[in-house]
PDB file of N, CA and C in Angstrom:
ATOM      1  N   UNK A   1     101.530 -16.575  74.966  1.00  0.00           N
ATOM      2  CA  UNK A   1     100.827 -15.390  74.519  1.00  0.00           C
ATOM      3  C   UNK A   1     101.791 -14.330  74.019  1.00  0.00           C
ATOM      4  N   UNK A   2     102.634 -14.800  73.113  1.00  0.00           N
ATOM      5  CA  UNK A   2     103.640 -14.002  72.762  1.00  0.00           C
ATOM      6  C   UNK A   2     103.242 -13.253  71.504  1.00  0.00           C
ATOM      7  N   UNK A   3     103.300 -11.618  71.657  1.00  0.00           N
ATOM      8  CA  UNK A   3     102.605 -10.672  70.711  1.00  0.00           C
ATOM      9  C   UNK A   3     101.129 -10.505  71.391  1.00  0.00           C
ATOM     10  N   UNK A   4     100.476 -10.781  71.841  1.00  0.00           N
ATOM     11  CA  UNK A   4      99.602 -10.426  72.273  1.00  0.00           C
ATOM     12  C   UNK A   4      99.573  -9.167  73.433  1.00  0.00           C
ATOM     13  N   UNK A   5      98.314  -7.937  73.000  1.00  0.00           N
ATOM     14  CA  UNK A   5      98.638  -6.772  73.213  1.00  0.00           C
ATOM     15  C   UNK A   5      97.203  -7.003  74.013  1.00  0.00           C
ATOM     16  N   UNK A   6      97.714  -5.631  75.691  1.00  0.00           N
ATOM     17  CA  UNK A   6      97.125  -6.136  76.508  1.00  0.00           C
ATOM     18  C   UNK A   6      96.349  -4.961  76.654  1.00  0.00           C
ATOM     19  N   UNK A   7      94.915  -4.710  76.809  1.00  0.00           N
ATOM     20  CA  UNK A   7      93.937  -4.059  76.520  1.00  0.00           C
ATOM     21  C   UNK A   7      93.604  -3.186  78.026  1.00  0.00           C
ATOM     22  N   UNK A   8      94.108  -1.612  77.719  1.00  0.00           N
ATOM     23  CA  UNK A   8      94.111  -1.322  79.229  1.00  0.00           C
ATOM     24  C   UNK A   8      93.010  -0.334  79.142  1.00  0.00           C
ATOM     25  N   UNK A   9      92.529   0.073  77.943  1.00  0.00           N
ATOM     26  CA  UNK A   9      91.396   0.879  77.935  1.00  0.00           C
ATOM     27  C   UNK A   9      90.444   1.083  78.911  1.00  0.00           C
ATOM     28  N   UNK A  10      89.469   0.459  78.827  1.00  0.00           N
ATOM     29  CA  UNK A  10      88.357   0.040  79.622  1.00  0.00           C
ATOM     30  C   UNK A  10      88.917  -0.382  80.961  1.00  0.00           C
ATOM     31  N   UNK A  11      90.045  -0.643  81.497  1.00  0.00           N
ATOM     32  CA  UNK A  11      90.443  -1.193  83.060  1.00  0.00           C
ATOM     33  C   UNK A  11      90.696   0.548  83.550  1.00  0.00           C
ATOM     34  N   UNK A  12      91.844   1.122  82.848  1.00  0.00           N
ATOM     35  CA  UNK A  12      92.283   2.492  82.797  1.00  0.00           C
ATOM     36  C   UNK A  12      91.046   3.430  83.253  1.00  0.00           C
ATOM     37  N   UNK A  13      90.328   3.395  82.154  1.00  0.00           N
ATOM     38  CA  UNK A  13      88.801   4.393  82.623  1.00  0.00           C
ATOM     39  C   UNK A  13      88.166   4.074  84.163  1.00  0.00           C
ATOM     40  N   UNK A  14      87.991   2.997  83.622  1.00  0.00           N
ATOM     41  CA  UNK A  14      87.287   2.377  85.613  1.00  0.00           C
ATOM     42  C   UNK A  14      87.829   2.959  86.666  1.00  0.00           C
ATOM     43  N   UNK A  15      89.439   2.500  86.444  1.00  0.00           N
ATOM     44  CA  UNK A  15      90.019   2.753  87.481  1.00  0.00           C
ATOM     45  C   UNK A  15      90.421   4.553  87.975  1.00  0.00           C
ATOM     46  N   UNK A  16      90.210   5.169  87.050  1.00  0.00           N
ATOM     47  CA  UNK A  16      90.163   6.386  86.821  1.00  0.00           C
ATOM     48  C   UNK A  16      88.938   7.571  87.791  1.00  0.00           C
ATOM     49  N   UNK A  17      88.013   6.494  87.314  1.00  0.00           N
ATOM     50  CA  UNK A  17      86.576   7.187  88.112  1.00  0.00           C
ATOM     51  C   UNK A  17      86.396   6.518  89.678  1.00  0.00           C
ATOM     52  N   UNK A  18      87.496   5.482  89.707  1.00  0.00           N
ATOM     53  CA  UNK A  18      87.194   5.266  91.387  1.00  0.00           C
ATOM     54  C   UNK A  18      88.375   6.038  92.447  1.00  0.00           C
ATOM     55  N   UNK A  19      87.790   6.397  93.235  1.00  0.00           N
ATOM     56  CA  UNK A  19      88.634   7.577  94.523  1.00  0.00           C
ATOM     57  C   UNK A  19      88.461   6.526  95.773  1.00  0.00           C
ATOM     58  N   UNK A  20      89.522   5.833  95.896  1.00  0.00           N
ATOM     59  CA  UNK A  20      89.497   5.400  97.325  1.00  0.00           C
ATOM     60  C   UNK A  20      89.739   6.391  98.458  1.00  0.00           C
ATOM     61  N   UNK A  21      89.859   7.980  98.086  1.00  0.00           N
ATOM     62  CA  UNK A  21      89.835   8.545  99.483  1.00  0.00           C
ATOM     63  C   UNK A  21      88.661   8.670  99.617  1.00  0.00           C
ATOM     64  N   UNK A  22      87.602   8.395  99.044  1.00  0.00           N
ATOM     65  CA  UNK A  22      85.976   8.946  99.615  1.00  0.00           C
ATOM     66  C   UNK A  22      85.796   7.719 100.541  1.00  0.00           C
ATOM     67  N   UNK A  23      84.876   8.130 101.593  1.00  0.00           N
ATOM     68  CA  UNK A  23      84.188   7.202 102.578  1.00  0.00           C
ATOM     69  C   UNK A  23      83.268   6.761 102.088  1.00  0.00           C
ATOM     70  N   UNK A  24      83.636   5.393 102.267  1.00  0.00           N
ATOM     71  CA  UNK A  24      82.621   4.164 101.514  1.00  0.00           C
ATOM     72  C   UNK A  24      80.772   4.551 102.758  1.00  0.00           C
ATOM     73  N   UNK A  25      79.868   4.949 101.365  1.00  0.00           N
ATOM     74  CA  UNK A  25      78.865   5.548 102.372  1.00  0.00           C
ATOM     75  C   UNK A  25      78.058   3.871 102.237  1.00  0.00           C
ATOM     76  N   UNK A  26      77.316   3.417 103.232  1.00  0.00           N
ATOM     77  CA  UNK A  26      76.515   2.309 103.382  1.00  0.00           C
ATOM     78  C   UNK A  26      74.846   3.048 103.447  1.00  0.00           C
ATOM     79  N   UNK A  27      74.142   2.177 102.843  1.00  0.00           N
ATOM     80  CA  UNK A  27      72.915   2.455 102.652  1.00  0.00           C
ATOM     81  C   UNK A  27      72.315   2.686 103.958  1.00  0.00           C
ATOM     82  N   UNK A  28      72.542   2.217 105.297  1.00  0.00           N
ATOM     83  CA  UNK A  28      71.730   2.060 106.351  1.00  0.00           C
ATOM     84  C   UNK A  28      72.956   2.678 106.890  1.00  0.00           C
ATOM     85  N   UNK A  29      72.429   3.676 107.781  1.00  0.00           N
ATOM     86  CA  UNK A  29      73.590   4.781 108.583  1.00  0.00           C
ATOM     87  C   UNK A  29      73.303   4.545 110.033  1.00  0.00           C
ATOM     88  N   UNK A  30      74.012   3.976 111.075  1.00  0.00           N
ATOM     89  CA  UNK A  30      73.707   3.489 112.003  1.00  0.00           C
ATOM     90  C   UNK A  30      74.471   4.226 113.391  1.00  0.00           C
ATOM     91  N   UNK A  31      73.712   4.558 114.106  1.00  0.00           N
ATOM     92  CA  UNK A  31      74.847   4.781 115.815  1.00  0.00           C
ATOM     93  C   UNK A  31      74.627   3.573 116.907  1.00  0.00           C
ATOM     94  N   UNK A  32      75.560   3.877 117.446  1.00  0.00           N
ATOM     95  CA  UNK A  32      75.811   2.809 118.635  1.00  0.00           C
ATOM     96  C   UNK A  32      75.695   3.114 120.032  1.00  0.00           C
ATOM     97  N   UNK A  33      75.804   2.319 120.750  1.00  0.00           N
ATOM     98  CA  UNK A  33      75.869   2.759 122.386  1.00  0.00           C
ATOM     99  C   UNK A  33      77.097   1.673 122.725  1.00  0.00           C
ATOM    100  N   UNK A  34      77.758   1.005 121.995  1.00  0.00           N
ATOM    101  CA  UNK A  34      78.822   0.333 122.403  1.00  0.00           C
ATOM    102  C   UNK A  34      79.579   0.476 123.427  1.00  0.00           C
ATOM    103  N   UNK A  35      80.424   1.894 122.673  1.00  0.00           N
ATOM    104  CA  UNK A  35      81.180   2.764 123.652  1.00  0.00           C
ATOM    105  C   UNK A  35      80.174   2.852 125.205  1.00  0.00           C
ATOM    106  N   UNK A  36      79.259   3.482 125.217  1.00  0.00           N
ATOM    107  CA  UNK A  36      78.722   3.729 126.187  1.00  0.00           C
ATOM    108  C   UNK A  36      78.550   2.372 127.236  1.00  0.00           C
ATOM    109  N   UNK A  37      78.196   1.532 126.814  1.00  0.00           N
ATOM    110  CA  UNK A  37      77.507   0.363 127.086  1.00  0.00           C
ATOM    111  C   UNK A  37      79.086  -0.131 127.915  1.00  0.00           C
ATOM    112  N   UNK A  38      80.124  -0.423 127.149  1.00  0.00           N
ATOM    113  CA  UNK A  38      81.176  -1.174 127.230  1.00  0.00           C
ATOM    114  C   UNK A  38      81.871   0.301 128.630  1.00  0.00           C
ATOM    115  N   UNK A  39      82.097   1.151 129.003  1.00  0.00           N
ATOM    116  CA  UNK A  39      82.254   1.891 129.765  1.00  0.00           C
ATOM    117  C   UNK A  39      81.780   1.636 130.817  1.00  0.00           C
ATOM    118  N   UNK A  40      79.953   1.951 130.741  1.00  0.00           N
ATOM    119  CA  UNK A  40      79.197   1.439 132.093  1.00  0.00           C
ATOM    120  C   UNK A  40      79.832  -0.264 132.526  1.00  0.00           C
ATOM    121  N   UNK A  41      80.312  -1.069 132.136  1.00  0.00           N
ATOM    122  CA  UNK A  41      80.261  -2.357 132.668  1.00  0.00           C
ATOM    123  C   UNK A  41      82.036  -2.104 132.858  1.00  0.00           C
ATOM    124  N   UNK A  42      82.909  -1.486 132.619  1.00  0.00           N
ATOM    125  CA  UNK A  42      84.282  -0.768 133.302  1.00  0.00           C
ATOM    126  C   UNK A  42      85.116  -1.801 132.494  1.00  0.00           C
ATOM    127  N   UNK A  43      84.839  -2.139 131.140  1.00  0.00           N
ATOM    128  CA  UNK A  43      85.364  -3.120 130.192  1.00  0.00           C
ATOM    129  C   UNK A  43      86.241  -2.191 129.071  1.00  0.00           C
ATOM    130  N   UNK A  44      87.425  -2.434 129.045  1.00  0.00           N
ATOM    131  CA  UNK A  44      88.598  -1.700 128.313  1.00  0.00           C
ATOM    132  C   UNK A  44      87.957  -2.115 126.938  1.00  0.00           C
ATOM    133  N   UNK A  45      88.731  -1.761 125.841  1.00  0.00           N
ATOM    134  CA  UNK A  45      88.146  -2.427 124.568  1.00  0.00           C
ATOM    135  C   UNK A  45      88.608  -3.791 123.996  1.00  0.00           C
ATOM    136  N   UNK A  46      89.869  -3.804 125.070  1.00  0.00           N
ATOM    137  CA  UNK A  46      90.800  -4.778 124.372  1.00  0.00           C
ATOM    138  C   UNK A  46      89.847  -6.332 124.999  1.00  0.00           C
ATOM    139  N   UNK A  47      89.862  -5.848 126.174  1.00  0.00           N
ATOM    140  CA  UNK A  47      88.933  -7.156 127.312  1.00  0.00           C
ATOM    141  C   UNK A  47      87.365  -7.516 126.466  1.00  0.00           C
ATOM    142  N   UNK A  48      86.424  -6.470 126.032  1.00  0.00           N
ATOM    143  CA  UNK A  48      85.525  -6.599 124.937  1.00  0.00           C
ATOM    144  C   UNK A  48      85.707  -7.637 123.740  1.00  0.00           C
ATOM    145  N   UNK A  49      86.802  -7.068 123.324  1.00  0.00           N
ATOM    146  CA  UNK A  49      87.266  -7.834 122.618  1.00  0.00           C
ATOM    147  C   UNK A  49      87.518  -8.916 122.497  1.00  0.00           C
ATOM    148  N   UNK A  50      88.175  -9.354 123.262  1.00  0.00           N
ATOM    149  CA  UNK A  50      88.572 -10.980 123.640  1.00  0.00           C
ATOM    150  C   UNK A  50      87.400 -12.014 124.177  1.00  0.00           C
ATOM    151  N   UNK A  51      86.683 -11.301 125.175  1.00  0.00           N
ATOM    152  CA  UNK A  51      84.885 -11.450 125.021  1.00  0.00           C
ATOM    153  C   UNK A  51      84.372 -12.077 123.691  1.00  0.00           C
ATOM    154  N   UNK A  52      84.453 -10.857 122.821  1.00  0.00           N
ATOM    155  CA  UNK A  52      83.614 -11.474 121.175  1.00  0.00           C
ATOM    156  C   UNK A  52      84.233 -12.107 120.318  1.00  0.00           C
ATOM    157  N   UNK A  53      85.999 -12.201 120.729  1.00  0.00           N
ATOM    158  CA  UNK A  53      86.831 -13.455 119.567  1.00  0.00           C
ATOM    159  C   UNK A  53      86.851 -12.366 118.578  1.00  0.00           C
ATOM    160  N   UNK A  54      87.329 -10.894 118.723  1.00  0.00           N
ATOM    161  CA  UNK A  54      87.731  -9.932 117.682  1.00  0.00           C
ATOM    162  C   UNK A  54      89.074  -9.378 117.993  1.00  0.00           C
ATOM    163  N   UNK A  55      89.663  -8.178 117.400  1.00  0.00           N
ATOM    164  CA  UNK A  55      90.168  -7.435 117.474  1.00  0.00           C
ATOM    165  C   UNK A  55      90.053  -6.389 118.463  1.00  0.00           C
ATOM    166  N   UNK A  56      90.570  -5.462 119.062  1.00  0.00           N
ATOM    167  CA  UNK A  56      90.244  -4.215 119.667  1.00  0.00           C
ATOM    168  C   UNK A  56      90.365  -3.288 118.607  1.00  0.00           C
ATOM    169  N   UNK A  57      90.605  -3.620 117.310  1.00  0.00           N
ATOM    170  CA  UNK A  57      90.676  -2.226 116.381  1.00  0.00           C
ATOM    171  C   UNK A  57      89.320  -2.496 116.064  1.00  0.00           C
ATOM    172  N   UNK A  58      88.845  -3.687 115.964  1.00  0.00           N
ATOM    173  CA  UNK A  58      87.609  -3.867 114.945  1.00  0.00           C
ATOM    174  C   UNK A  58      86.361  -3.088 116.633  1.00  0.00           C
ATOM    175  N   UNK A  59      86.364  -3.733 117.306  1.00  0.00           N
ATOM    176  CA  UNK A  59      85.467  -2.552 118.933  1.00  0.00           C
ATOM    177  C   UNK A  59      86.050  -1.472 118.084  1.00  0.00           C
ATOM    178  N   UNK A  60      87.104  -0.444 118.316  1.00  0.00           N
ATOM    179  CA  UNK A  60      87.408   0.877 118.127  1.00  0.00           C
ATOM    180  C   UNK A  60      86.764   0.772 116.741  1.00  0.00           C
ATOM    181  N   UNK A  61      86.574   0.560 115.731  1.00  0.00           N
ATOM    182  CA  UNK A  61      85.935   0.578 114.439  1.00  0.00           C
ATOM    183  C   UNK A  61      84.665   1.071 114.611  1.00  0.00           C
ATOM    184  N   UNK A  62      83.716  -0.262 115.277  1.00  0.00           N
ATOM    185  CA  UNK A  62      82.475  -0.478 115.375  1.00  0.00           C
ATOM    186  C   UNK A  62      81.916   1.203 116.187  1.00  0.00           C
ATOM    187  N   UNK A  63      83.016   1.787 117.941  1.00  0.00           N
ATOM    188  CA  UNK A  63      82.590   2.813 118.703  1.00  0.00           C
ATOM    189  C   UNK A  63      82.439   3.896 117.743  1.00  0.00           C
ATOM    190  N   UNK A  64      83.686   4.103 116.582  1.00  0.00           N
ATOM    191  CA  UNK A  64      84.075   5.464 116.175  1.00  0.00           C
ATOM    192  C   UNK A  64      83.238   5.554 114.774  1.00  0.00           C
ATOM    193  N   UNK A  65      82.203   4.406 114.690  1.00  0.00           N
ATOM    194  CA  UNK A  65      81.139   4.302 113.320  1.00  0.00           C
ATOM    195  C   UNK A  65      81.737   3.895 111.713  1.00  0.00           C
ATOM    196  N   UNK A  66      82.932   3.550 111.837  1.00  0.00           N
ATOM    197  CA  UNK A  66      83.817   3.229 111.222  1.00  0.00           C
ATOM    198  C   UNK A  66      83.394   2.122 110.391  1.00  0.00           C
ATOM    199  N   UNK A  67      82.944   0.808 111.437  1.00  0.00           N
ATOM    200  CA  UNK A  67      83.011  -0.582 110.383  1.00  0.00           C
ATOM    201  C   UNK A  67      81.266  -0.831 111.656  1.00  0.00           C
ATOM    202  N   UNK A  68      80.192  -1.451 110.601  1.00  0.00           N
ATOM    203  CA  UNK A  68      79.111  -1.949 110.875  1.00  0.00           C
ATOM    204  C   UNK A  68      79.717  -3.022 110.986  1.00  0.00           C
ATOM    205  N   UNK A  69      79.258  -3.648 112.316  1.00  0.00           N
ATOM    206  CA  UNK A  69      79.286  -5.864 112.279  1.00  0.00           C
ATOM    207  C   UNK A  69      78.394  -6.657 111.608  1.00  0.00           C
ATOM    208  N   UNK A  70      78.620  -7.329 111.524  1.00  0.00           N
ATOM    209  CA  UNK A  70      77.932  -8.563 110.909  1.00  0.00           C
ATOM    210  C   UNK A  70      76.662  -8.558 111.718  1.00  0.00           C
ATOM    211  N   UNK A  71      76.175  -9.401 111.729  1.00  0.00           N
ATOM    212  CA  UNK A  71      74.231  -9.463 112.289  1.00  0.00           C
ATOM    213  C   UNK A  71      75.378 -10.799 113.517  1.00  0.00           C
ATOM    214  N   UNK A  72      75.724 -11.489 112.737  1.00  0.00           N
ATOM    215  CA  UNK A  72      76.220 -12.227 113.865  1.00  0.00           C
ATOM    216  C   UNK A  72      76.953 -11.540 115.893  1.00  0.00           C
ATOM    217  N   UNK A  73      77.798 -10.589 114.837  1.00  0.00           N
ATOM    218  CA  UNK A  73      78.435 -10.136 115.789  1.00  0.00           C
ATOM    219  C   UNK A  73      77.657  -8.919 116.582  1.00  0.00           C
ATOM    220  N   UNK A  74      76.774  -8.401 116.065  1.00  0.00           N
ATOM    221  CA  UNK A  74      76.072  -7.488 116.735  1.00  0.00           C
ATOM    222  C   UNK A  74      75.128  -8.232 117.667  1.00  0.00           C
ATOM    223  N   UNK A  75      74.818  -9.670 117.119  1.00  0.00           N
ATOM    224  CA  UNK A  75      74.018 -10.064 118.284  1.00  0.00           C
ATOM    225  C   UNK A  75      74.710 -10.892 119.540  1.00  0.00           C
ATOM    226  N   UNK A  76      76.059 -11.134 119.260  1.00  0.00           N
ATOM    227  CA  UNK A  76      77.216 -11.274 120.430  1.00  0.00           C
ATOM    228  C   UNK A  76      77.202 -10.281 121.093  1.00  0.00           C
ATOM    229  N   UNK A  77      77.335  -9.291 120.672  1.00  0.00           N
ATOM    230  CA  UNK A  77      77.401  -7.461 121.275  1.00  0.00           C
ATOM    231  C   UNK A  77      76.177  -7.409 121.943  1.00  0.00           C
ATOM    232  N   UNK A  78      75.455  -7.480 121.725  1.00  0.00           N
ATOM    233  CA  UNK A  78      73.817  -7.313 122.076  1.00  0.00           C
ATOM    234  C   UNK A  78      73.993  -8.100 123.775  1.00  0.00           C
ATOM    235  N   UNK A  79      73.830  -9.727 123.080  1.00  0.00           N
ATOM    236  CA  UNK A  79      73.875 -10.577 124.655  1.00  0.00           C
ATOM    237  C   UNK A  79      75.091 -10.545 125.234  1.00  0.00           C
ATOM    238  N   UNK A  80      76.436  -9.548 125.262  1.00  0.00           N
ATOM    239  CA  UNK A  80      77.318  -9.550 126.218  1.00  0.00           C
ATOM    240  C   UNK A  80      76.742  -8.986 126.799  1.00  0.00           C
ATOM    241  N   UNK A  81      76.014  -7.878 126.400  1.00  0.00           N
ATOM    242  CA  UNK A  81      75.427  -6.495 127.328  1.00  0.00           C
ATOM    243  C   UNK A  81      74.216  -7.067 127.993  1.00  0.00           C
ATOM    244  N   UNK A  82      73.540  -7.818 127.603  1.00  0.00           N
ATOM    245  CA  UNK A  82      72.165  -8.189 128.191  1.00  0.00           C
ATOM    246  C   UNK A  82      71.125  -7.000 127.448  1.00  0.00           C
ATOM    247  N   UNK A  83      71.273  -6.628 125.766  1.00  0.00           N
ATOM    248  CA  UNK A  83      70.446  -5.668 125.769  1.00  0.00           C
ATOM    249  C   UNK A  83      70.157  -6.541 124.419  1.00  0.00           C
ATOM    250  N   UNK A  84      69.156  -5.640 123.354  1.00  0.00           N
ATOM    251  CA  UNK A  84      68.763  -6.253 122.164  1.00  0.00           C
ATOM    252  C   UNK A  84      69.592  -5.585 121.334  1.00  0.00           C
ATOM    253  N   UNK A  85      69.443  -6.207 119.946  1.00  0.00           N
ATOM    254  CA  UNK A  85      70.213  -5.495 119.053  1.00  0.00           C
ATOM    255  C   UNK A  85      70.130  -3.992 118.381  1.00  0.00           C
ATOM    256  N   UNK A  86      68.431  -3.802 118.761  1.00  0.00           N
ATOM    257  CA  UNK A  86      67.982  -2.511 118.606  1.00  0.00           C
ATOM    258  C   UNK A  86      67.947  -1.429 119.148  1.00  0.00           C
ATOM    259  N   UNK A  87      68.269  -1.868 120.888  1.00  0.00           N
ATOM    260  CA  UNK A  87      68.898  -1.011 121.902  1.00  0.00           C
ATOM    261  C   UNK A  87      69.996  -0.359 121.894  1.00  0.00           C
ATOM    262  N   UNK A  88      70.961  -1.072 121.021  1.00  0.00           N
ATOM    263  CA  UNK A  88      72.229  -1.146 120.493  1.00  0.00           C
ATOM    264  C   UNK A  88      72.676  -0.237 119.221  1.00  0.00           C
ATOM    265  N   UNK A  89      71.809  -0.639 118.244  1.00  0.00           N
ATOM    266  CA  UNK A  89      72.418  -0.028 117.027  1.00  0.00           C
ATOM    267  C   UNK A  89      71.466   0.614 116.549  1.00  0.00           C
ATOM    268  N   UNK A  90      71.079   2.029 116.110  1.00  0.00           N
ATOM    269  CA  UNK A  90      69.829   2.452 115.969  1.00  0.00           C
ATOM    270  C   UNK A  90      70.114   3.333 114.683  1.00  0.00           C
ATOM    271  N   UNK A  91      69.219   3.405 114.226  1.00  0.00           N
ATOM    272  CA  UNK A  91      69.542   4.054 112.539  1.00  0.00           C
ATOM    273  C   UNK A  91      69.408   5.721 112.860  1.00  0.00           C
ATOM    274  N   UNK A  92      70.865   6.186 112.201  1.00  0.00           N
ATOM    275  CA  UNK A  92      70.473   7.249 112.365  1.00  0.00           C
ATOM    276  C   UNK A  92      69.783   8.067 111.174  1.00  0.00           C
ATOM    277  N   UNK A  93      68.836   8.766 111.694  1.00  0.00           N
ATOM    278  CA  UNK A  93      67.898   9.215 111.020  1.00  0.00           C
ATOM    279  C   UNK A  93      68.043  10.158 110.171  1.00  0.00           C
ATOM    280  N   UNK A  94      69.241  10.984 110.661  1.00  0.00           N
ATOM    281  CA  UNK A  94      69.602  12.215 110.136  1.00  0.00           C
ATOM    282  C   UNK A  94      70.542  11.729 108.353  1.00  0.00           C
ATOM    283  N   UNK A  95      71.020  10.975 108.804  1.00  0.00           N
ATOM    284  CA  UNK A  95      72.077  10.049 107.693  1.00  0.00           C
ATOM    285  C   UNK A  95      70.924   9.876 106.756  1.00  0.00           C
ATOM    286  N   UNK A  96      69.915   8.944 107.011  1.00  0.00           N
ATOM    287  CA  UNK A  96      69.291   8.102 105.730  1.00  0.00           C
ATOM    288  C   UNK A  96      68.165   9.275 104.784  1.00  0.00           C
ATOM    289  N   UNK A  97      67.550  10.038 105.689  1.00  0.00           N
ATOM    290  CA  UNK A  97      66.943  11.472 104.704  1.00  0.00           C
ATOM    291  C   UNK A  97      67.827  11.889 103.720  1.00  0.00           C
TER     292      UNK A  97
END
């Protein structure tokens, strides 16, 4: 591809109008009782963790509203606790208005 001129126009603009410092907002705005939940049963985050086959950053994620789980993993979260998933993660209301 020798001489061929490489077209940055249209990449340039794109990349122009995107701000990775904004917080990626998700359509469904959710709170937790994780934290709470994982406290009452006297479970560190790291021990949680190892429980669900994650990280302790990804727990600290999920407490501080940071990173939503998967449906999978929320329903691991759910039956460690012995609660439902709706007990658990509840939309907050104030967010989605």
């Amino acid at each position: 591809m020798t001489g061929a001129r490489l077209r940055t126009g249209p990449i340039r603009a794109l990349s122009s109008t995107l701000d990775t410092t904004q917080r990626v907002k998700h359509a469904c705005h959710m709170k937790n009782r994780v934290r709470e939940l994982r406290a009452a049963s006297g479970l560190s985050q790291g021990e949680l963790a190892s429980t669900l086959g994650v990280s302790r950053q990804t727990i600290n994620s999920i407490e501080n509203d940071r990173y939503l789980p998967s449906l999978p993993l929320a329903l691991d979260i759910a039956r460690s606790f012995g609660e439902t998933v709706e007990a658990i993660f509840i939309p907050d209301q104030e967010k989605t208005s």
